[in-house]
PDB file of N, CA and C in Angstrom:
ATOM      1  N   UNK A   1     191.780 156.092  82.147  1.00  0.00           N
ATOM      2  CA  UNK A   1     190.658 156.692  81.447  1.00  0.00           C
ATOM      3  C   UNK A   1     189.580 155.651  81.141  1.00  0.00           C
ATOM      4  N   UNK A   2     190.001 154.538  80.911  1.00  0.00           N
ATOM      5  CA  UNK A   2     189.200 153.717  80.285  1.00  0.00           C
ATOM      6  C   UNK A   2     188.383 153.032  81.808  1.00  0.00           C
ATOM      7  N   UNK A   3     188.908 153.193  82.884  1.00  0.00           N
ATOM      8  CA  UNK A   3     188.714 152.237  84.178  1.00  0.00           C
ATOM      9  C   UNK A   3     187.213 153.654  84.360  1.00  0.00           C
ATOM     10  N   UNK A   4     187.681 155.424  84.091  1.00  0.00           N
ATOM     11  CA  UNK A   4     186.293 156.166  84.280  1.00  0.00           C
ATOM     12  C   UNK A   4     185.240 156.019  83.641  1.00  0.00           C
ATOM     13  N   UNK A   5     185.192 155.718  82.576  1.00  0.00           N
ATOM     14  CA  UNK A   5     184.663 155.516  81.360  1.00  0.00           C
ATOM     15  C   UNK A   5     183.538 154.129  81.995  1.00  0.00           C
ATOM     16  N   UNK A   6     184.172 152.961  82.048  1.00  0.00           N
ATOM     17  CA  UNK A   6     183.524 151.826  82.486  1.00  0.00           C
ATOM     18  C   UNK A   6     182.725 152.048  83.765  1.00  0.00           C
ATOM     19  N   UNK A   7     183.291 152.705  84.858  1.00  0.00           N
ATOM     20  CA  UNK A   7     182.728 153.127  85.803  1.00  0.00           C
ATOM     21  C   UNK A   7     181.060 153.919  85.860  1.00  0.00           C
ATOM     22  N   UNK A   8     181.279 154.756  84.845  1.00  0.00           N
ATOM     23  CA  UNK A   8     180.382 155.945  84.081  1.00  0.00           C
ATOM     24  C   UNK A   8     179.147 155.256  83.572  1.00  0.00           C
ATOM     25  N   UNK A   9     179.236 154.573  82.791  1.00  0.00           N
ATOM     26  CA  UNK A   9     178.371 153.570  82.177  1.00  0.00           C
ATOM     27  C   UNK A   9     178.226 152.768  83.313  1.00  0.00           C
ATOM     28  N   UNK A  10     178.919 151.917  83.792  1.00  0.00           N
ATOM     29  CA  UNK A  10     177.973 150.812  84.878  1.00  0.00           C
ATOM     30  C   UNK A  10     177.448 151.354  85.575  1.00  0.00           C
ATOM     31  N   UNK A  11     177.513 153.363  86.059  1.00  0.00           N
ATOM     32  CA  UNK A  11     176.843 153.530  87.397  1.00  0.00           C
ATOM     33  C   UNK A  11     175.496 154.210  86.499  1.00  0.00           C
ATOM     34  N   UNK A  12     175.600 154.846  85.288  1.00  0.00           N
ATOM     35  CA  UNK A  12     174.350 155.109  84.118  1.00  0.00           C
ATOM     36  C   UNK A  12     173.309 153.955  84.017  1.00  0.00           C
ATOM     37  N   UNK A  13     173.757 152.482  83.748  1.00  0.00           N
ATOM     38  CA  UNK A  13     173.312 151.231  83.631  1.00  0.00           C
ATOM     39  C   UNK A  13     172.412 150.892  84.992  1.00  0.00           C
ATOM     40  N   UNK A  14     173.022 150.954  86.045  1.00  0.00           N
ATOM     41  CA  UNK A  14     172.598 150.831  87.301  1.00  0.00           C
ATOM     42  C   UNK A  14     171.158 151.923  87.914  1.00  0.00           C
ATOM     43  N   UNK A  15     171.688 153.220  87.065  1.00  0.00           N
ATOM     44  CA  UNK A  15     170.462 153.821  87.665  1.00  0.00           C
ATOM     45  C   UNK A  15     169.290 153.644  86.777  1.00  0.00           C
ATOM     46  N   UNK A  16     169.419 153.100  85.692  1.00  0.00           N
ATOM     47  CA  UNK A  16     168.395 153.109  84.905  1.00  0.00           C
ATOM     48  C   UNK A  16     167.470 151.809  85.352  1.00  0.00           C
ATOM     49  N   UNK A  17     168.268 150.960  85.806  1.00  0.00           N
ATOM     50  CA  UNK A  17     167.821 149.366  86.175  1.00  0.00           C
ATOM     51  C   UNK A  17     167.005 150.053  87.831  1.00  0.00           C
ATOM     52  N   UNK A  18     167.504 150.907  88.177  1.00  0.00           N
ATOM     53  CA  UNK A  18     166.792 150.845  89.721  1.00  0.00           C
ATOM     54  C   UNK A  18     165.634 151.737  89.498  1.00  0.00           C
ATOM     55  N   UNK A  19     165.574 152.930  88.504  1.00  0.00           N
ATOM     56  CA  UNK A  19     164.653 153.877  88.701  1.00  0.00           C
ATOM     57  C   UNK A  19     163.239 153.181  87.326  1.00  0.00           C
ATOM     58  N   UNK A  20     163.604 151.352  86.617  1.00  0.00           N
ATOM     59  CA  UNK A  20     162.840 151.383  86.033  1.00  0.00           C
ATOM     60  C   UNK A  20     161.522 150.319  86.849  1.00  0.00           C
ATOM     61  N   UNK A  21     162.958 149.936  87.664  1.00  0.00           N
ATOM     62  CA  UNK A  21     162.199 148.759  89.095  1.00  0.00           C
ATOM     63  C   UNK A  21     162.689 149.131  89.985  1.00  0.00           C
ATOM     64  N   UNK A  22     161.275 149.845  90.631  1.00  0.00           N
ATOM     65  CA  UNK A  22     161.038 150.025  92.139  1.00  0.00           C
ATOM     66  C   UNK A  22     161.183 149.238  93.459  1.00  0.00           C
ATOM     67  N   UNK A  23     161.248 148.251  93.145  1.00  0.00           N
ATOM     68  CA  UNK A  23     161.129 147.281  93.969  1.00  0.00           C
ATOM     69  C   UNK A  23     161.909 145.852  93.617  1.00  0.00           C
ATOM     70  N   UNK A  24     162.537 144.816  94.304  1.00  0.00           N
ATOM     71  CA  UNK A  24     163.228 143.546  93.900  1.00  0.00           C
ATOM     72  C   UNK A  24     161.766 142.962  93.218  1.00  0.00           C
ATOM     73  N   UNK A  25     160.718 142.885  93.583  1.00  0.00           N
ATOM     74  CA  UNK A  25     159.494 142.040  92.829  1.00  0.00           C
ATOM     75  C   UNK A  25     159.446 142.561  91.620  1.00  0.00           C
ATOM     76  N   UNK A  26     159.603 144.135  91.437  1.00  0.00           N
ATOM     77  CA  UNK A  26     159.565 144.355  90.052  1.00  0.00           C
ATOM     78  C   UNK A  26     160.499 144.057  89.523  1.00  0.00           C
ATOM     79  N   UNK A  27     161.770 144.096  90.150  1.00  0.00           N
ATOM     80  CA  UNK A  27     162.805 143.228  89.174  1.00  0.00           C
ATOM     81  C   UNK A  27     163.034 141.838  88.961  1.00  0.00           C
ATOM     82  N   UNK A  28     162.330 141.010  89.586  1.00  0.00           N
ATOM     83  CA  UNK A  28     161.447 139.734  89.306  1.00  0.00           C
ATOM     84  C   UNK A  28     160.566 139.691  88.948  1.00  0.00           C
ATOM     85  N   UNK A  29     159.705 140.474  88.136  1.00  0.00           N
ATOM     86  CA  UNK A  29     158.508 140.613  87.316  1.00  0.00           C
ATOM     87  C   UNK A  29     159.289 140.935  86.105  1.00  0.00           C
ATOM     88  N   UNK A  30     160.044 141.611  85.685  1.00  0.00           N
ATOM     89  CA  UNK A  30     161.015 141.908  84.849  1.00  0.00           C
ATOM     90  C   UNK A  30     161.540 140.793  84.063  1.00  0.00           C
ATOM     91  N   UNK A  31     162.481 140.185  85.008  1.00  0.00           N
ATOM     92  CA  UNK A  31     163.284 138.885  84.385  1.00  0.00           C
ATOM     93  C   UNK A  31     162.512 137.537  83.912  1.00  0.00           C
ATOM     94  N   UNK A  32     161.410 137.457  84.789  1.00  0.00           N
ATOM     95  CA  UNK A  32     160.324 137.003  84.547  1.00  0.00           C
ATOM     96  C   UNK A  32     159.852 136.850  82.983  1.00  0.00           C
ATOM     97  N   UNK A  33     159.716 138.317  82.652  1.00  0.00           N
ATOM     98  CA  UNK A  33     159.071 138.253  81.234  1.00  0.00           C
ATOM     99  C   UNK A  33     160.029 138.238  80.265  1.00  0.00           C
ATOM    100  N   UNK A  34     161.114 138.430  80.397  1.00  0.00           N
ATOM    101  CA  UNK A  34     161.961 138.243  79.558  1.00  0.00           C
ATOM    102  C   UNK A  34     162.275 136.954  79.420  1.00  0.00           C
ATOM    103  N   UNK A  35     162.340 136.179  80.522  1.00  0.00           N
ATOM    104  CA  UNK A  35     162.471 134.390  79.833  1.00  0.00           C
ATOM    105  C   UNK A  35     160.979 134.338  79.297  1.00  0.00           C
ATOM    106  N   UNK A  36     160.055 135.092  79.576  1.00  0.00           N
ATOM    107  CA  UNK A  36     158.539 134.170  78.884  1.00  0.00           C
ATOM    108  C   UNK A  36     159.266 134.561  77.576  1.00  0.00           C
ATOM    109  N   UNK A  37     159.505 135.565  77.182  1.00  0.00           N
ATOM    110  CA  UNK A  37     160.149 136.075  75.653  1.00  0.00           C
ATOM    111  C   UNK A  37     160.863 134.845  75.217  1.00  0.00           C
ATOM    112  N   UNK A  38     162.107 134.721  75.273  1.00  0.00           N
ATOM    113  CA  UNK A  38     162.660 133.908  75.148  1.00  0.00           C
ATOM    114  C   UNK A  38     162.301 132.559  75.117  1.00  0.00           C
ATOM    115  N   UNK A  39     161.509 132.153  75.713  1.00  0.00           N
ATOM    116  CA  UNK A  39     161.076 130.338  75.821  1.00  0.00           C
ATOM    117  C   UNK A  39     160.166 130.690  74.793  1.00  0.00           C
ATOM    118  N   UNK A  40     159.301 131.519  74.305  1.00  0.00           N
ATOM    119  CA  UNK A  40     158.581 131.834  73.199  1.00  0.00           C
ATOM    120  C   UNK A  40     159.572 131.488  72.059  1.00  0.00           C
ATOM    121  N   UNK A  41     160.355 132.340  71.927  1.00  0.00           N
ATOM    122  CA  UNK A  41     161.301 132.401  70.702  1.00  0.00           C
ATOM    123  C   UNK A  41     162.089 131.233  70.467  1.00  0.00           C
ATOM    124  N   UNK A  42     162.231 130.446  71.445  1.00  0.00           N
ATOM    125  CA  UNK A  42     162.852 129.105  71.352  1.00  0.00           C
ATOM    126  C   UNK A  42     161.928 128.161  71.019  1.00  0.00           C
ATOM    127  N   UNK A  43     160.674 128.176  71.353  1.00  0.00           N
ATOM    128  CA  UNK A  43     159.186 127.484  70.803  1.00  0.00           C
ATOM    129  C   UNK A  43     158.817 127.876  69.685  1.00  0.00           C
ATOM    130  N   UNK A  44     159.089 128.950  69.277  1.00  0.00           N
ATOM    131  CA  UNK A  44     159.320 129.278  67.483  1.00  0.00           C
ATOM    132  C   UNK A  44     159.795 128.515  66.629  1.00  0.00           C
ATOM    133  N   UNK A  45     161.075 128.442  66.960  1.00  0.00           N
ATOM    134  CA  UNK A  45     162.258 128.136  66.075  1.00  0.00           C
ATOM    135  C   UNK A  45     162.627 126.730  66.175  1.00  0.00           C
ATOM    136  N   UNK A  46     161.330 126.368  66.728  1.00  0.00           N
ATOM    137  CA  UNK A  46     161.161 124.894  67.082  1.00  0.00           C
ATOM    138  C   UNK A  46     163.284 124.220  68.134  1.00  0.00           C
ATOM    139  N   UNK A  47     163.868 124.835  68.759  1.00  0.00           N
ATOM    140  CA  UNK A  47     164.934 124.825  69.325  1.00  0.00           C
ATOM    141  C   UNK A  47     164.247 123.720  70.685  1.00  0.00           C
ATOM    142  N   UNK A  48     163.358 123.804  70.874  1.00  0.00           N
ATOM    143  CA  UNK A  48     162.887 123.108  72.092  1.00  0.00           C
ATOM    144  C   UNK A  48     162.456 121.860  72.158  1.00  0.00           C
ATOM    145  N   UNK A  49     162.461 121.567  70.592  1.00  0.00           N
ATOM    146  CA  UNK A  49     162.022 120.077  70.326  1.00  0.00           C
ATOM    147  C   UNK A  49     162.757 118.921  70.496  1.00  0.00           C
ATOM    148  N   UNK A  50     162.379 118.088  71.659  1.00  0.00           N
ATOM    149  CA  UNK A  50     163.201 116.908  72.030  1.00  0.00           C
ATOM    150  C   UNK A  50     163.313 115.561  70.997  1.00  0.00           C
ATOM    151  N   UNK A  51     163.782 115.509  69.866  1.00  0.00           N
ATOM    152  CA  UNK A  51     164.208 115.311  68.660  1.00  0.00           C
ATOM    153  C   UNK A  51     165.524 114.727  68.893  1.00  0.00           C
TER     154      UNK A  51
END
């Protein structure tokens, strides 16, 4: 039960990731902005400071 269950969700997960990027560039435009996010938030919290 638990092996359908996981199945269910990763193939839910999967279609949401393909029908939100059309294309591999959009899913490298994607990941893209999510590290700009992140290197932001680490430049915040001053985490990036070579100290």
């Amino acid at each position: 039960m638990k092996r359908i269950a996981i199945l269910i969700m990763t193939s839910m997960f999967l279609a949401g990731m393909l029908t939100a990027c059309n294309t591999v560039k959009g899913a490298g435009k994607d990941v893209q902005k999510v590290g700009e996010k992140v290197e932001e938030a680490a430049d915040d919290t001053g985490a990036t400071d070579p100290r």
